[in-house]
Protein backbone atom coordinates (compact mmCIF):
# COMPACT_ATOMS: atom_id res chain seq x y z
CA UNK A 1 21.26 -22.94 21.64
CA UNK A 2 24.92 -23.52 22.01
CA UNK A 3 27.05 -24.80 25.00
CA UNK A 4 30.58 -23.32 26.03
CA UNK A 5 33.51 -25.39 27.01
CA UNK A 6 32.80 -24.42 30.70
CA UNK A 7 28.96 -26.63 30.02
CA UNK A 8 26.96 -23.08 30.15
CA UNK A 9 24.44 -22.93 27.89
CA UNK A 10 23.79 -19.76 26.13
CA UNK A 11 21.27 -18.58 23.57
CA UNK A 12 22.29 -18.22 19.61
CA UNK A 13 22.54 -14.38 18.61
CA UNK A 14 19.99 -13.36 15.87
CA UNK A 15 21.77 -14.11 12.15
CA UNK A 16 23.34 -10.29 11.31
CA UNK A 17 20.74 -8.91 9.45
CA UNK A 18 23.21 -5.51 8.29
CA UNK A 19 25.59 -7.07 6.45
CA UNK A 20 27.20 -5.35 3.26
CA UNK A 21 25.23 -6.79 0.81
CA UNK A 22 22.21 -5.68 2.13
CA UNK A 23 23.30 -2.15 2.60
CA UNK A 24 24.32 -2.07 -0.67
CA UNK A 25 21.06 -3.22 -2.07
CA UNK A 26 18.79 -0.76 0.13
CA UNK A 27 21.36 2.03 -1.15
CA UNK A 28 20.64 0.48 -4.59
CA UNK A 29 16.87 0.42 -4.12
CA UNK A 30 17.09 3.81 -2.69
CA UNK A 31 18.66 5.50 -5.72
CA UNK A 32 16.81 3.97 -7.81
CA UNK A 33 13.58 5.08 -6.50
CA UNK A 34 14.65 8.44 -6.46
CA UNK A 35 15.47 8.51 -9.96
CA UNK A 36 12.01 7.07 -10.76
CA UNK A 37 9.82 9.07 -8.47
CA UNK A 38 11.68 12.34 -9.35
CA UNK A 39 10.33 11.80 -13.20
CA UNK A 40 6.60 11.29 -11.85
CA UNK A 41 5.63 14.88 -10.99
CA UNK A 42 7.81 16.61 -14.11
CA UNK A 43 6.82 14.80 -17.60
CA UNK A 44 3.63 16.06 -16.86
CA UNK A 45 4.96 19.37 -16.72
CA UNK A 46 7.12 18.72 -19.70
CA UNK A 47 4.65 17.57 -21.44
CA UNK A 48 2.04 20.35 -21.30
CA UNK A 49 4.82 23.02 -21.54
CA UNK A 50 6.04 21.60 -24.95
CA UNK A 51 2.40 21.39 -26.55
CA UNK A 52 0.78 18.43 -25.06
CA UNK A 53 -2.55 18.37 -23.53
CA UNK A 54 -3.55 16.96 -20.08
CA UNK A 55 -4.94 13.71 -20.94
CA UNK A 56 -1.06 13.24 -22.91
CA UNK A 57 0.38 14.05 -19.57
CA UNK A 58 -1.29 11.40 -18.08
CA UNK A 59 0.29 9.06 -20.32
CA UNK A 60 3.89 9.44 -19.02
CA UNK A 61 2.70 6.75 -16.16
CA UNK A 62 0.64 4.98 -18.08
CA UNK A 63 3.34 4.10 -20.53
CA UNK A 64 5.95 2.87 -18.23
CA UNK A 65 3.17 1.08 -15.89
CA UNK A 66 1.37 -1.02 -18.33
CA UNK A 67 5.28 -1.86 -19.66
CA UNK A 68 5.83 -2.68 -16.13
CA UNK A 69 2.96 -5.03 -15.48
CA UNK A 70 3.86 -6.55 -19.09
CA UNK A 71 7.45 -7.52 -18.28
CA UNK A 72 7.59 -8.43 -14.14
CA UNK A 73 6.02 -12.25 -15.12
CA UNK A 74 8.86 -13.05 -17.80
CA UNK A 75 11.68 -11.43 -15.79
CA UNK A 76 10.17 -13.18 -12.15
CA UNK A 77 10.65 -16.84 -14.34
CA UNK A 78 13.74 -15.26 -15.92
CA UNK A 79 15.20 -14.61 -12.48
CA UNK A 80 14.25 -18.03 -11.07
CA UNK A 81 15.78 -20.08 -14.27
CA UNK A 82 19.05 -17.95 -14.77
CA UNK A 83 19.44 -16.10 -11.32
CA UNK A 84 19.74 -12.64 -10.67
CA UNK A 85 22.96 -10.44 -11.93
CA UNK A 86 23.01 -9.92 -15.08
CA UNK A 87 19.34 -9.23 -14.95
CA UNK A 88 19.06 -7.30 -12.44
CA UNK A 89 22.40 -5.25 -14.63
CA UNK A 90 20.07 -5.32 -17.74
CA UNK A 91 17.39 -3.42 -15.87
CA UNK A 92 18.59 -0.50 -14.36
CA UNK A 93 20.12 0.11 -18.05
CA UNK A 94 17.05 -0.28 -20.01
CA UNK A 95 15.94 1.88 -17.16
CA UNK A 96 19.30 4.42 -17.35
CA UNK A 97 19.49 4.72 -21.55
CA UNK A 98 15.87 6.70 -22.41
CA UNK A 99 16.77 8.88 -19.47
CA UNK A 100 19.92 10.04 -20.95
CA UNK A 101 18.41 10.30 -24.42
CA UNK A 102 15.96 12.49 -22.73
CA UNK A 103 18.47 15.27 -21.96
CA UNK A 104 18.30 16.05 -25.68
CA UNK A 105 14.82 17.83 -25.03
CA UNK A 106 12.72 15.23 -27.36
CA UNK A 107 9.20 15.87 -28.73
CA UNK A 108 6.45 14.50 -26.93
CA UNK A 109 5.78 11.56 -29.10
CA UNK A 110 9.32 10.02 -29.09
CA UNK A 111 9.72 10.54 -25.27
CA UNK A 112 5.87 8.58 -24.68
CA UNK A 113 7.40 5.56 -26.44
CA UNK A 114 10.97 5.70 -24.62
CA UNK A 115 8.99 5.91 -21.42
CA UNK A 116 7.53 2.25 -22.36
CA UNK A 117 10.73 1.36 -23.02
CA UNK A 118 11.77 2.76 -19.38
CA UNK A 119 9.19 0.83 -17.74
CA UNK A 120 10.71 -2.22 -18.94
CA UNK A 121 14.02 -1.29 -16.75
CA UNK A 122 11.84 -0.41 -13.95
CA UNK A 123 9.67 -3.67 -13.85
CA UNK A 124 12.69 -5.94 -14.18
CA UNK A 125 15.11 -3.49 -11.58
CA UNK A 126 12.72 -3.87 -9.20
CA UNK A 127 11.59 -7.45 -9.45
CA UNK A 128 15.19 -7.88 -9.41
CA UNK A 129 16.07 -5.79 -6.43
CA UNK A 130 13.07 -7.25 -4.51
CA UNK A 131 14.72 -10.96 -5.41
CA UNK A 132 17.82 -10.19 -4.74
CA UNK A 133 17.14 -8.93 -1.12
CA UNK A 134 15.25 -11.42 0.11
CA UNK A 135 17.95 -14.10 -0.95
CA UNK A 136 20.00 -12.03 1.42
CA UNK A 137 17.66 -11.25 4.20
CA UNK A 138 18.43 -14.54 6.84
CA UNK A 139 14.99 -15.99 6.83
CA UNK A 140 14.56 -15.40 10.42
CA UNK A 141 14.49 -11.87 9.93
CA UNK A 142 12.77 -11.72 6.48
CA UNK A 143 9.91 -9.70 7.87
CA UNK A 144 11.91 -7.26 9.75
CA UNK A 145 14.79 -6.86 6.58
CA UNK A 146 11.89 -6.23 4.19
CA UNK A 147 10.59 -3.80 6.52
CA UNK A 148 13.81 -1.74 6.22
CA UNK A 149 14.22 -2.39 2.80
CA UNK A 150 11.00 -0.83 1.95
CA UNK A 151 11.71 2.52 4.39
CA UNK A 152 14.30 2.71 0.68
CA UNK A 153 10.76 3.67 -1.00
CA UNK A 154 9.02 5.38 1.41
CA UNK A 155 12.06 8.04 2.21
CA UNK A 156 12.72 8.04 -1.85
CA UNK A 157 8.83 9.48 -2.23
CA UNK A 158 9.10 11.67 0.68
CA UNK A 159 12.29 13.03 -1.15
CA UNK A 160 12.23 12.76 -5.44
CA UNK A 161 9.31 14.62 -6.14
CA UNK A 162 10.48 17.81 -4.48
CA UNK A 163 13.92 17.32 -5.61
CA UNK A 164 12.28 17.15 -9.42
CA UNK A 165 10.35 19.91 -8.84
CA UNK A 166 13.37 21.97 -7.68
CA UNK A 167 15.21 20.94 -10.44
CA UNK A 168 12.61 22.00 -13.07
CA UNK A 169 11.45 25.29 -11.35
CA UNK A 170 15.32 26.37 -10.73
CA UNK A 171 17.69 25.01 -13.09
CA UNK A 172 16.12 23.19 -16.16
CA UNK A 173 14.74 19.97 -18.01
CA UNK A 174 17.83 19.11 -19.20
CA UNK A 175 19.40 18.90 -15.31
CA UNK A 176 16.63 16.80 -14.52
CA UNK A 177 17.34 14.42 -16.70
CA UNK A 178 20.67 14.83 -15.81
CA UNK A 179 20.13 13.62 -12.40
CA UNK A 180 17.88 10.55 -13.09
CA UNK A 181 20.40 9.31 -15.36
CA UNK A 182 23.33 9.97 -12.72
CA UNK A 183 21.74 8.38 -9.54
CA UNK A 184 20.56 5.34 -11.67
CA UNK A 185 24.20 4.56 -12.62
CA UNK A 186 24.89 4.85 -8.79
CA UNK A 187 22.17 2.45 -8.44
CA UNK A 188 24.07 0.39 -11.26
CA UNK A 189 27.86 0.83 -9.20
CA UNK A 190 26.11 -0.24 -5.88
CA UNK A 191 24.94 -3.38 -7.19
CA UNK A 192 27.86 -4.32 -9.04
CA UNK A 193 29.14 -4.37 -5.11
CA UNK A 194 26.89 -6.56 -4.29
CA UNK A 195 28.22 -10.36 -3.68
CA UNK A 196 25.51 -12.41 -4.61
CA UNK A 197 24.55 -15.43 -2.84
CA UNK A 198 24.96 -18.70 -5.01
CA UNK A 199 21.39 -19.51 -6.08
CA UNK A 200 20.33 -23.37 -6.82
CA UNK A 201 18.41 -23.14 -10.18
CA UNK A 202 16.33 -25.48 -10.28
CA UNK A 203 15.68 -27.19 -13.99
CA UNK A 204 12.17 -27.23 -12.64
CA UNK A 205 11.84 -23.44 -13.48
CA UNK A 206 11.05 -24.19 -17.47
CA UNK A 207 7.56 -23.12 -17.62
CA UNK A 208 6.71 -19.14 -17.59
CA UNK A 209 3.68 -18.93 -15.27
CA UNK A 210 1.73 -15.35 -15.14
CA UNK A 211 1.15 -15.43 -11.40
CA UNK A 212 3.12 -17.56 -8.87
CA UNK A 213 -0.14 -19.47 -7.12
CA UNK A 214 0.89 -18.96 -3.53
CA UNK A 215 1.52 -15.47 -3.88
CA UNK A 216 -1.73 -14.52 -5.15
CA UNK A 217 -3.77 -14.54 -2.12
CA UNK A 218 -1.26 -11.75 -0.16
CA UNK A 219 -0.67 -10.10 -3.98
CA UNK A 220 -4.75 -9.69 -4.16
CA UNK A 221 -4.43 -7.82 -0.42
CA UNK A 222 -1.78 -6.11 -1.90
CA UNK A 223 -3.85 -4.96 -4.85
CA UNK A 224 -6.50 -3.90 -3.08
CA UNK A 225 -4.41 -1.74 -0.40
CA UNK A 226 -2.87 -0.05 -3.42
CA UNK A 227 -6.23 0.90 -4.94
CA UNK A 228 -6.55 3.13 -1.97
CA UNK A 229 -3.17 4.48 -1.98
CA UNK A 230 -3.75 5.61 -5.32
CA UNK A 231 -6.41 8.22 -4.22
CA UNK A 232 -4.00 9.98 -2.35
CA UNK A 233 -1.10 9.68 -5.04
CA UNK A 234 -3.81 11.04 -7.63
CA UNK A 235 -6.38 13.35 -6.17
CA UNK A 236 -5.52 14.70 -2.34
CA UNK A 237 -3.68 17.49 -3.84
CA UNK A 238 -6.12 18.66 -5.48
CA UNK A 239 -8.97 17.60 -2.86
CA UNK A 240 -6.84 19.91 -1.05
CA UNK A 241 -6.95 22.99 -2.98
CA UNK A 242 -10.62 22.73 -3.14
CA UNK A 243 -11.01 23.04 0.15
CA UNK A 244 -9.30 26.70 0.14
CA UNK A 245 -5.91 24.96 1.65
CA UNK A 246 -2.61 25.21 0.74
CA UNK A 247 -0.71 21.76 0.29
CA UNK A 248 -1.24 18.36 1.16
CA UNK A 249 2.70 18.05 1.96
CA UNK A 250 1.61 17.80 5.76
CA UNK A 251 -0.13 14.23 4.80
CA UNK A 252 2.70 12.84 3.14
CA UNK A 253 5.27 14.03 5.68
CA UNK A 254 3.43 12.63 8.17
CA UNK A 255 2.93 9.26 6.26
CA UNK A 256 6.13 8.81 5.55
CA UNK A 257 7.36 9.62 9.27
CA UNK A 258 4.78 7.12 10.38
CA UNK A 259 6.22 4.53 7.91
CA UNK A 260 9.36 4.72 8.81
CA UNK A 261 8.17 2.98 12.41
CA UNK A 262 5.85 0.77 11.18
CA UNK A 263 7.65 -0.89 8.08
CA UNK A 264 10.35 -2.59 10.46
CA UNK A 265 7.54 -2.82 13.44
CA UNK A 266 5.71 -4.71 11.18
CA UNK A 267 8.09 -6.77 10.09
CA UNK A 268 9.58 -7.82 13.47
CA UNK A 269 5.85 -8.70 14.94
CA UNK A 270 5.42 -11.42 11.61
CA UNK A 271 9.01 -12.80 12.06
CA UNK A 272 8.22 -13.49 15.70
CA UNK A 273 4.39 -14.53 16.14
CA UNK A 274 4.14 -15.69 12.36
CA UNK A 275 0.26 -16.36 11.16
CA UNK A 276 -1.07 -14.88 14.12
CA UNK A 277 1.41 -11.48 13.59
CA UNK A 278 -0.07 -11.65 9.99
CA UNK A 279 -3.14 -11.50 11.62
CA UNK A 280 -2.79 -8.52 13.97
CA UNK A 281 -0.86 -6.74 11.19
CA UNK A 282 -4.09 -7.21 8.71
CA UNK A 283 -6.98 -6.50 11.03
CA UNK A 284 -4.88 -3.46 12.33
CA UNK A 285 -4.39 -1.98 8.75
CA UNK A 286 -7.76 -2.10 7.66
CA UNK A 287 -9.45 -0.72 10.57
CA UNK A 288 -6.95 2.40 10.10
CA UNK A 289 -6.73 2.57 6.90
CA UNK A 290 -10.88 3.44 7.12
CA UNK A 291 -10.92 5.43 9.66
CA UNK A 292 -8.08 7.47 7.87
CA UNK A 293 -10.89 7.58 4.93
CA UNK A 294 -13.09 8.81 6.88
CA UNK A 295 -10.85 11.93 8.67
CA UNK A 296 -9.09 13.02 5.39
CA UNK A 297 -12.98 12.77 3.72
CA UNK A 298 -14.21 15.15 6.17
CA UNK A 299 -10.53 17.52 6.33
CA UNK A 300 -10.86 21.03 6.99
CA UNK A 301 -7.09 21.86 8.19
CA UNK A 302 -3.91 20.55 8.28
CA UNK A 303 -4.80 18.77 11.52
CA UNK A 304 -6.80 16.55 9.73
CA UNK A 305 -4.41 15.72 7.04
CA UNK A 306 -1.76 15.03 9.68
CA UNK A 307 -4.46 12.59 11.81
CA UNK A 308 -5.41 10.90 7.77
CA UNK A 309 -1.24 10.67 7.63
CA UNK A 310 -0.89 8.85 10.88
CA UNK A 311 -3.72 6.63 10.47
CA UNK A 312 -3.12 5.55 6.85
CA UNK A 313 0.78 5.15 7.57
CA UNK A 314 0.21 3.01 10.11
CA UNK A 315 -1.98 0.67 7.82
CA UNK A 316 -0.47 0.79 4.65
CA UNK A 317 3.25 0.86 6.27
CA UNK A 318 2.44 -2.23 7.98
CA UNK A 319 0.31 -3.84 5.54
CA UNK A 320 2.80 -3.94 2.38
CA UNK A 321 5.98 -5.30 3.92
CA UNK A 322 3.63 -8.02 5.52
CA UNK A 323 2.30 -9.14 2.62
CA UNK A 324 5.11 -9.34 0.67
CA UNK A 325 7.22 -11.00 3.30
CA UNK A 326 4.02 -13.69 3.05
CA UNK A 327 4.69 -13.94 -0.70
CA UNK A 328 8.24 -15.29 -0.27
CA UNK A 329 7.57 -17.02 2.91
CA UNK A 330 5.13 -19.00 1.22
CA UNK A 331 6.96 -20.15 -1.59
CA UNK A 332 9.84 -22.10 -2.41
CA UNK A 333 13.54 -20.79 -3.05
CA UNK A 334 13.61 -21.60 -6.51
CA UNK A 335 10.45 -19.36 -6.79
CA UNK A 336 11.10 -16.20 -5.04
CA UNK A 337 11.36 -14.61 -8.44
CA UNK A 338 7.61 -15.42 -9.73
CA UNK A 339 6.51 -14.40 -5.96
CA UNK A 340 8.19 -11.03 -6.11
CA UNK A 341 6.89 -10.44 -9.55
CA UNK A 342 3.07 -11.48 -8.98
CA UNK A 343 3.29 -9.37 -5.85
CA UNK A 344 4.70 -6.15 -7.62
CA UNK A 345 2.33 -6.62 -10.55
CA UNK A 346 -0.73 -6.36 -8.38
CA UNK A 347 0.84 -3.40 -6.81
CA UNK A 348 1.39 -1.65 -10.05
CA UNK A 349 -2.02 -2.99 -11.15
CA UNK A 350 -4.06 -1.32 -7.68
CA UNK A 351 -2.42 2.02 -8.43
CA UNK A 352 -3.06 2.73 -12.36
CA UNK A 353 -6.83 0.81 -11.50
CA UNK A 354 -7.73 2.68 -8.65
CA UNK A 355 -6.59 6.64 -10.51
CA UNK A 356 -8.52 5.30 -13.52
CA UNK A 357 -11.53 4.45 -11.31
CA UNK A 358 -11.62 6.99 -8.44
CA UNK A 359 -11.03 9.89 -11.39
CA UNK A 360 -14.05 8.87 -12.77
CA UNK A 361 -16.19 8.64 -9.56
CA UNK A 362 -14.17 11.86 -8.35
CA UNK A 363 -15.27 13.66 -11.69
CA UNK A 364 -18.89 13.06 -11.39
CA UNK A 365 -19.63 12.32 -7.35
CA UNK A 366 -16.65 14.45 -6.24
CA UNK A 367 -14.00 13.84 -3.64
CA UNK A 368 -15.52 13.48 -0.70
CA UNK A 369 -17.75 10.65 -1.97
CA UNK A 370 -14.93 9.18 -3.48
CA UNK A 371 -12.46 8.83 -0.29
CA UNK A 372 -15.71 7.03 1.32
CA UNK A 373 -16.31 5.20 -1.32
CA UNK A 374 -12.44 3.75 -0.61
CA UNK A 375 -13.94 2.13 2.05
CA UNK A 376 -15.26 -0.55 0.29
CA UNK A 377 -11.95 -2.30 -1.04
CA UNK A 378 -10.65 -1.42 2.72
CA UNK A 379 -13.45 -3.93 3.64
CA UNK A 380 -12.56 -6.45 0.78
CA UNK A 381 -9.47 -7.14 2.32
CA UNK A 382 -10.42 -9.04 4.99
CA UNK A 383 -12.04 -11.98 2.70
CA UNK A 384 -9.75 -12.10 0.56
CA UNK A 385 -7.29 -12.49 3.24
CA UNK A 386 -8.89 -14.92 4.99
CA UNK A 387 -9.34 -17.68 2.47
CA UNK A 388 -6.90 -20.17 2.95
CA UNK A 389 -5.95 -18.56 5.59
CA UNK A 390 -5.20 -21.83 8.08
CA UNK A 391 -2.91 -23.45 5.30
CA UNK A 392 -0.24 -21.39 5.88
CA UNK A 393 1.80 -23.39 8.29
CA UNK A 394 5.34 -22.49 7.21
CA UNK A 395 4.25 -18.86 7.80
CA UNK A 396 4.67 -19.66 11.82
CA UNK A 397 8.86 -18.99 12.68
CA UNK A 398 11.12 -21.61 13.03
């Protein structure tokens, strides 16, 4: 509270929470995703039209994900000993380079081990990206800024795939590439626009740890949430055509409308009412997230889907910025790196887990067994979450 020269007293403003740095990283963020997610539903494609079989298609994600989960622990201590430019530079190049060698149309082989390469750029980009934005998020509004930063995502997979797609089915290969490589050098120019904030690096930072300790326990919920997004990413489209329907794009136009009010929602409740926000936030998601289980399990029309959208957008949009707002929030400056990275390594973890596991239960229970069966992690949030859960006094605002 501040006092004028005439004695009033007047309340303090909120600290701006659009400044140009963070615009510039969301853009960032947001380009980058696109370039990424645009890839996910074509090297399949690519793949099987230049000799490969399905199970090699497969292995377009699970290159760059298990070169993902290897890399986010040594860049999150890499980004807490040395800060975060030239890293976060180094990433979205590793990321950039196999893309451009890909316009040259390369055999199968080659292009599986440049995609490991790739998913070195994309585990350090985005550990980077997620460090870098919540060292310019004011800590008052960390909840709410991650919220909005996340909307980068959500828009990006509402958006890439179809955009790939378009690019394959009209144009070629070669202009798909094309565009990945383009919009992750504008990811590139953006954050070389970016003034970053002076970081104290603490000589602390010496030992690489694996997992930042108190980011686990919101990682873990984190995990778990993402082993049920995974069914969807995986298996609704074809759940879908089983059914006799025509395309699940209903569900994910609805979930990402529905995310794009719940992200910042969710974010503004924790940055007001703190642990007990968390607390709405969590018991909230889970009950949704089962009951949308439990519609898009029984779906015979698009009015399901669009109900399973609403339901599961509401808990998973709310959910993830939460928990990763709880990461940082829980940890100390000089260790936002190692939280960002434990949290984004038990998000890559839930997704390849959960379309490894569900597959197989899909291939011999089928679907319908398998989106109830999703229940179960649903339910293991809640303990999980709960342990520990009264230690977290510097979760409650300031």
């Amino acid at each position: 509270m501040a006092v004028t020269e005439a004695g009033n007293c007047v309340v303090d403003s909120k600290p701006k929470l659009w400044t140009r740095n963070f615009v510039l990283i969301c853009l960032s963020y947001f380009t980058f995703c696109i370039a990424f997610h645009s890839l996910l539903p074509t090297l399949p494609i690519y793949i099987e039209k230049f000799g490969g079989t399905t199970g090699m298609a497969g292995l377009a994600m699970a290159a760059l994900t298990v070169s993902a989960v290897i890399i986010r622990p040594i860049c999150g201590w890499a980004l807490d000993r040395y800060g975060r430019k030239f890293i976060l530079f180094a990433g979205i190049l590793i990321f950039m380079l196999p893309s451009m060698v890909f316009i040259f149309m390369l055999p199968i082989i080659p292009l599986l081990l440049l995609r490991f390469v790739q998913g070195f750029g994309w585990g350090i980009g985005t550990t980077s990206q997620g460090t870098v934005v919540s060292d310019i998020i004011p800590g008052k509004r960390l909840g709410e800024g991650l919220g909005f930063y996340s909307l980068a995502n959500s828009l990006s997979l509402a958006l890439a795939p179809a955009i790939g797609l378009f690019l394959v089915d009209r144009l070629s290969f070669q202009s798909l590439f094309l565009n990945s490589s383009v919009l992750t050098a504008i990811a590139l120019f953006l954050a070389m626009g970016i003034k970053y904030p002076k970081i104290e690096i603490s000589n602390k930072v010496s030992k690489m740890v694996f997992m930042e300790k108190a980011a686990v326990r919101p990682s873990m919920v984190t995990l778990l949430v993402t082993i049920t997004y995974s069914t969807f990413l995986s298996f609704l489209a074809l759940f879908v055509i089983q059914k006799g329907m025509a395309t699940a794009g209903v569900f994910f136009t609805v979930l990402a409308a529905t995310m794009f009010i719940t992200r910042p929602l969710a974010g503004m409740i924790v940055d007001k009412m703190g642990r007990v926000g968390y607390d709405l936030i969590v018991y909230t998601s889970i009950a949704t997230i089962i009951l949308a289980m439990i519609v898009i399990a029984q779906t015979s029309s698009a009015l399901h889907l669009a109900l399973g959208g609403i339901l599961y957008g509401i808990g998973f949009g709310s959910i993830q910025p939460a928990m990763l707002a709880m990461c940082i929030n829980s940890v100390a400056p000089d260790k936002k790196g190692a939280a960002n990275a434990t949290y984004w390594t038990a998000f890559d973890i839930g997704v390849a887990a959960g379309s490894v596991i569900w597959g197989i239960i899909a291939g011999y229970f089928g679907y319908v067994l398998m989106f109830y069966l999703n229940i179960i992690p649903a339910l293991l949030i809640l303990p999980v979450y709960l342990i520990n859960n009264k230690n977290n006094a510097k979760l409650d605002p300031v």
